[in-house]
C-alpha atoms as a PDB file:
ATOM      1  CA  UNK A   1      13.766  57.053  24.214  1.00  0.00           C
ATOM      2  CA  UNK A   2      12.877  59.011  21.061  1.00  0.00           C
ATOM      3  CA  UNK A   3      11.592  56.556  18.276  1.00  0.00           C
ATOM      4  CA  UNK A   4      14.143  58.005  15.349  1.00  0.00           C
ATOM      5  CA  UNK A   5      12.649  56.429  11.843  1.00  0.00           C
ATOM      6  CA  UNK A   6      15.791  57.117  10.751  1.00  0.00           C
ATOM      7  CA  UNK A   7      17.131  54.607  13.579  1.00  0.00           C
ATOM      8  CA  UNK A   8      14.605  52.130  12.783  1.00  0.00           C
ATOM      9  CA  UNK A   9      14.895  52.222   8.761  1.00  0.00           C
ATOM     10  CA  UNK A  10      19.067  52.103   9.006  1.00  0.00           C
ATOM     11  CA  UNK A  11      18.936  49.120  11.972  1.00  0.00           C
ATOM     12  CA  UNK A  12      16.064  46.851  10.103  1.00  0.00           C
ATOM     13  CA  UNK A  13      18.119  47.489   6.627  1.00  0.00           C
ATOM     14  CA  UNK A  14      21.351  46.507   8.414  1.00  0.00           C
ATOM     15  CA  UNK A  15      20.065  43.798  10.319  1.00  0.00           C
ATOM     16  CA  UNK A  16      18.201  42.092   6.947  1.00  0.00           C
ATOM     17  CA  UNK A  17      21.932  42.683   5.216  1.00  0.00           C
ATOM     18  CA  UNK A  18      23.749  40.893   8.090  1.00  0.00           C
ATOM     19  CA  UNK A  19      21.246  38.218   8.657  1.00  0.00           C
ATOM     20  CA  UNK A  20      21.738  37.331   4.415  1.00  0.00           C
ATOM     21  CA  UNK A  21      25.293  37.886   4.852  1.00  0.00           C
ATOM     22  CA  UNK A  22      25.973  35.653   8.020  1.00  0.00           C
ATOM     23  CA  UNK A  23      22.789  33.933   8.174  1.00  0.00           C
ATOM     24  CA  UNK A  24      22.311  34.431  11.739  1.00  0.00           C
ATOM     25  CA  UNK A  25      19.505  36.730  13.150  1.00  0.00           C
ATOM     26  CA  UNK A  26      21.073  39.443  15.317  1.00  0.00           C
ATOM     27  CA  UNK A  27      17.952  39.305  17.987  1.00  0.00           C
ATOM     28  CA  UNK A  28      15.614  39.750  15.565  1.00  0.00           C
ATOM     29  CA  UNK A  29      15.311  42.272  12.521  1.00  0.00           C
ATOM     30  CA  UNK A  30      13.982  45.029  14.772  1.00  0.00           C
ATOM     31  CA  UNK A  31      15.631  44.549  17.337  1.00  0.00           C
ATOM     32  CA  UNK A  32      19.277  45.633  16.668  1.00  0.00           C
ATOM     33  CA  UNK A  33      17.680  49.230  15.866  1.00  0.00           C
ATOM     34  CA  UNK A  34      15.916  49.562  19.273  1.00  0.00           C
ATOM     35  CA  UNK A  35      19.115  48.463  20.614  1.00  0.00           C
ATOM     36  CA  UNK A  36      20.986  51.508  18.791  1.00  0.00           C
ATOM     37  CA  UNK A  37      18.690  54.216  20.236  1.00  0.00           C
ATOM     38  CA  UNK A  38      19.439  53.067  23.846  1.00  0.00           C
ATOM     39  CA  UNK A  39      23.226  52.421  23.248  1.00  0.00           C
ATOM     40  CA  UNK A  40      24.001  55.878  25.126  1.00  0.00           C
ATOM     41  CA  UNK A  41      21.617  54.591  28.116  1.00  0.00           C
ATOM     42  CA  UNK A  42      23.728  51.209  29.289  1.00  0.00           C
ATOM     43  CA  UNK A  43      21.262  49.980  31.842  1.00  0.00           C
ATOM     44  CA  UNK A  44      18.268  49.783  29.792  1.00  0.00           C
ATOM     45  CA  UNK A  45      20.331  47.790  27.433  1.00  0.00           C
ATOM     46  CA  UNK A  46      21.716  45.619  30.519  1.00  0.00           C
ATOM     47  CA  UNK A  47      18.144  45.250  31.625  1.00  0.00           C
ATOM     48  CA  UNK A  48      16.691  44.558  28.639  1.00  0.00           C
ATOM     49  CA  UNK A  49      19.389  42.098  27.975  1.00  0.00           C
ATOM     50  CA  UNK A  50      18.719  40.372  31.585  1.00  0.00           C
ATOM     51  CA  UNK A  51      15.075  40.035  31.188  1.00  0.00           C
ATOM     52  CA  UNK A  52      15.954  38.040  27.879  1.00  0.00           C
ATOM     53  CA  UNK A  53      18.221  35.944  29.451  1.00  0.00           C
ATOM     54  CA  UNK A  54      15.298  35.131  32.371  1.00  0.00           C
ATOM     55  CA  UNK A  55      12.917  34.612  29.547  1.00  0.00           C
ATOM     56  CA  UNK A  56      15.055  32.234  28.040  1.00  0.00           C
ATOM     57  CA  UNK A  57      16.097  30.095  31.219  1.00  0.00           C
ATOM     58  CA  UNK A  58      11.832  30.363  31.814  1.00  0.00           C
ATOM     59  CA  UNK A  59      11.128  28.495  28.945  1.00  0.00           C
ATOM     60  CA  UNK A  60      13.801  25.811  29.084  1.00  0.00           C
ATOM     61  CA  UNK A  61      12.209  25.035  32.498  1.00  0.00           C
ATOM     62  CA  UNK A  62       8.818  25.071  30.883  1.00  0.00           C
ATOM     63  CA  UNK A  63       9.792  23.341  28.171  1.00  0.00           C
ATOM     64  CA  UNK A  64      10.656  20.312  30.355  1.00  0.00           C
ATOM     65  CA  UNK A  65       7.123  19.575  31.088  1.00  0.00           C
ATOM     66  CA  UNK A  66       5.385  21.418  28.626  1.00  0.00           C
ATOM     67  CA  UNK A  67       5.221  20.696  24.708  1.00  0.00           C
ATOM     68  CA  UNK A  68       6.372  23.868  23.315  1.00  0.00           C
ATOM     69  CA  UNK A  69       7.436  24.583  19.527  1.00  0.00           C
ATOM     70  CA  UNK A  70       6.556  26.704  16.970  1.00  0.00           C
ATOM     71  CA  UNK A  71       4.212  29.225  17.598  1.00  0.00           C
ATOM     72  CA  UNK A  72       3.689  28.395  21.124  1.00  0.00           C
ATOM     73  CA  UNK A  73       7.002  28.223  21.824  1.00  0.00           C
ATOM     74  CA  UNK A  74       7.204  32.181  20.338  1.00  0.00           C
ATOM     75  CA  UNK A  75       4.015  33.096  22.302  1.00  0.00           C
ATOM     76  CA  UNK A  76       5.463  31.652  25.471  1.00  0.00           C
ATOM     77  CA  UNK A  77       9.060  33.599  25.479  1.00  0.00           C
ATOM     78  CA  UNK A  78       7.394  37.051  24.549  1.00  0.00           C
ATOM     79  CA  UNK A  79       4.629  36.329  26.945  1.00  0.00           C
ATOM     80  CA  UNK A  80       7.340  35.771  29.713  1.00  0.00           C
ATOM     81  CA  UNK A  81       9.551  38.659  28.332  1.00  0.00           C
ATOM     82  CA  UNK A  82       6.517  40.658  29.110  1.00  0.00           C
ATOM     83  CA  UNK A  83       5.835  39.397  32.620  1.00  0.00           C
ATOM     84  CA  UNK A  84       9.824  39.417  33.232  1.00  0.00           C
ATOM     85  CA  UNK A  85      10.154  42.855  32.693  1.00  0.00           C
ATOM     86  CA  UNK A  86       7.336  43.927  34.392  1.00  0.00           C
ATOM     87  CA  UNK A  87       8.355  42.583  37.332  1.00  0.00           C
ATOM     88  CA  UNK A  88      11.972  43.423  36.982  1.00  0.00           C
ATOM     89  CA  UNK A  89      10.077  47.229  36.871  1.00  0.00           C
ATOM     90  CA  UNK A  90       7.961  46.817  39.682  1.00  0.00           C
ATOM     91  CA  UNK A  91      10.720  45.654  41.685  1.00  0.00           C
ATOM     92  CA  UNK A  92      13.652  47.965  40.370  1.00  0.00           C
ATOM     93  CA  UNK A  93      12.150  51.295  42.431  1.00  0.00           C
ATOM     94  CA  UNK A  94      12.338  49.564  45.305  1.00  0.00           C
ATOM     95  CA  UNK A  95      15.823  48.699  44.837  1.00  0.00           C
ATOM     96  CA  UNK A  96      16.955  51.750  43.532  1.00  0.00           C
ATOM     97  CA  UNK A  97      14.526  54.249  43.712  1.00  0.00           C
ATOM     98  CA  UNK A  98      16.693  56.967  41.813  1.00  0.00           C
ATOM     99  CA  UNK A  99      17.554  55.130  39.229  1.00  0.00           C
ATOM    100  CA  UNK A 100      15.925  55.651  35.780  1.00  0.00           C
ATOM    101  CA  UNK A 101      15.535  52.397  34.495  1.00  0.00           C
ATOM    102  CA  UNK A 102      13.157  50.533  32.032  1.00  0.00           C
ATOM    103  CA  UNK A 103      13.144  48.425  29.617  1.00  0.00           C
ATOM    104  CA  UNK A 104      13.689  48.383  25.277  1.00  0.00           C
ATOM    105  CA  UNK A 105       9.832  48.210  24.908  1.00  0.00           C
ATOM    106  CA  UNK A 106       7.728  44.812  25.940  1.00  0.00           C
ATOM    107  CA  UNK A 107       8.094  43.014  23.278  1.00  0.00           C
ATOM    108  CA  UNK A 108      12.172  43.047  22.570  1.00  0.00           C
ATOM    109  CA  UNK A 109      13.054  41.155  25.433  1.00  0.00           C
ATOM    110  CA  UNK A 110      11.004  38.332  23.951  1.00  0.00           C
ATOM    111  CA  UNK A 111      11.935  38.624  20.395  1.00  0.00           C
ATOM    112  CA  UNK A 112      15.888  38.331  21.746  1.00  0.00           C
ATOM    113  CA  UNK A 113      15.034  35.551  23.958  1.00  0.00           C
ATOM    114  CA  UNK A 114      13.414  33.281  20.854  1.00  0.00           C
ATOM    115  CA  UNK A 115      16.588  34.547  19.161  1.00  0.00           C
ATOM    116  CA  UNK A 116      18.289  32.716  21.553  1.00  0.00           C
ATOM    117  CA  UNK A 117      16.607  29.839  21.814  1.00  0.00           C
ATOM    118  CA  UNK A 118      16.772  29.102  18.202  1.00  0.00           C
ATOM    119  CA  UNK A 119      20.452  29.751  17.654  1.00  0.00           C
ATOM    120  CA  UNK A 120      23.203  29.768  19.777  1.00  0.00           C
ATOM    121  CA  UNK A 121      24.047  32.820  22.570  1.00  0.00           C
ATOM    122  CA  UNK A 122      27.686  33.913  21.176  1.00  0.00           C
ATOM    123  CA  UNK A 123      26.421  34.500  17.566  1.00  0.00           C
ATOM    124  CA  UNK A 124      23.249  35.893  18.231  1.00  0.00           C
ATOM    125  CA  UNK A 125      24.769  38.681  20.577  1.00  0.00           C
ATOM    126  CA  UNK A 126      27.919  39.301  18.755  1.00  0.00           C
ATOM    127  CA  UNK A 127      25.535  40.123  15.909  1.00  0.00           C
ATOM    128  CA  UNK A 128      23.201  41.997  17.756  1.00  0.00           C
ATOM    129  CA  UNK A 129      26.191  44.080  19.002  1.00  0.00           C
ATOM    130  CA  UNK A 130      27.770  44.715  15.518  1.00  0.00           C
ATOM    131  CA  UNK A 131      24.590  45.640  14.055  1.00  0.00           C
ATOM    132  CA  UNK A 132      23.467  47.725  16.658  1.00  0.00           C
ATOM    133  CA  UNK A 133      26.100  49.771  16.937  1.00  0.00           C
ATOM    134  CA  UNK A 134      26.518  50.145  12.872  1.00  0.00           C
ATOM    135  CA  UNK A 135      23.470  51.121  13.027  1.00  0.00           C
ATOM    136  CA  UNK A 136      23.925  53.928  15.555  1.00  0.00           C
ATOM    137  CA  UNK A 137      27.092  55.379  13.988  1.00  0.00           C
ATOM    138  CA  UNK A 138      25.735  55.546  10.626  1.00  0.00           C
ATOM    139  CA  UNK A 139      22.698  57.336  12.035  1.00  0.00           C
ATOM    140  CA  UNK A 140      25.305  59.824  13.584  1.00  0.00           C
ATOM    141  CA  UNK A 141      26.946  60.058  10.174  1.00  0.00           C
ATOM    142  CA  UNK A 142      23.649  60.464   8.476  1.00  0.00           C
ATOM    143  CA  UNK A 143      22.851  63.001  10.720  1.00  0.00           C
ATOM    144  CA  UNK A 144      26.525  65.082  10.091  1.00  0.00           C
ATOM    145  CA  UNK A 145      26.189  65.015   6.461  1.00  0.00           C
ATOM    146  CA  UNK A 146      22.441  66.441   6.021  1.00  0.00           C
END
């Protein structure tokens, strides 16, 4: 993954615009845009999307027996986004040792999983699809026309 500031600028502007609009956070305000530079790569996206979704089942678990709001409750998701993934890429080679696969950074899979924690699954994604994928077309388009 190139880091495009062009991606960045067009998926955080979106993303601010859709979260005032719809008032749902589409993973995050960053996150939509990392989402649109790996659109073209769908495993690191379906990776990326499973780590969240083992981050998030993590810390219901935890959250039985553990008092966890606020900024604890942040801490703890991107702390076991971090250690999710990590293992997910230690354990990936050995599985399938041709494949290229990573992660959307460390810190994404986190910031989607306390996206879905605080509102529901359906709306969070849906947004985080719609804006991610604005995002990368008018990229494209910005790229065409200059």
């Amino acid at each position: 993954m190139t880091v495009s500031y062009e991606t960045l600028l067009v998926g955080m502007l979106l993303a601010l615009l859709f979260t005032e609009l719809a008032d749902i956070y589409p993973g995050g305000i960053i996150v939509p845009a990392y989402f649109a530079m790996n659109l073209q790569s769908y495993p690191v996206v379906i990776l990326t999307l499973v780590v969240s979704f083992l981050s998030l089942g993590t810390y219901r678990l935890l959250s039985r027996r553990l008092i966890l709001f606020g900024r604890r409750r942040f801490v703890m998701i991107v702390l076991l986004g971090i250690v999710w993934g990590q293992l997910a890429l230690l354990a990936l080679p050995l599985a399938a040792p041709d494949a290229q696969i990573r992660l959307i950074g460390w810190i994404i899979p986190g910031l989607l999983a306390n996206n879905l924690e605080r509102q529901r699954i359906v709306p969070t994604l849906a947004g985080l699809a719609g804006v991610s994928v604005a995002s990368y077309f008018v990229v494209k388009l910005i790229g065409i026309v200059f």
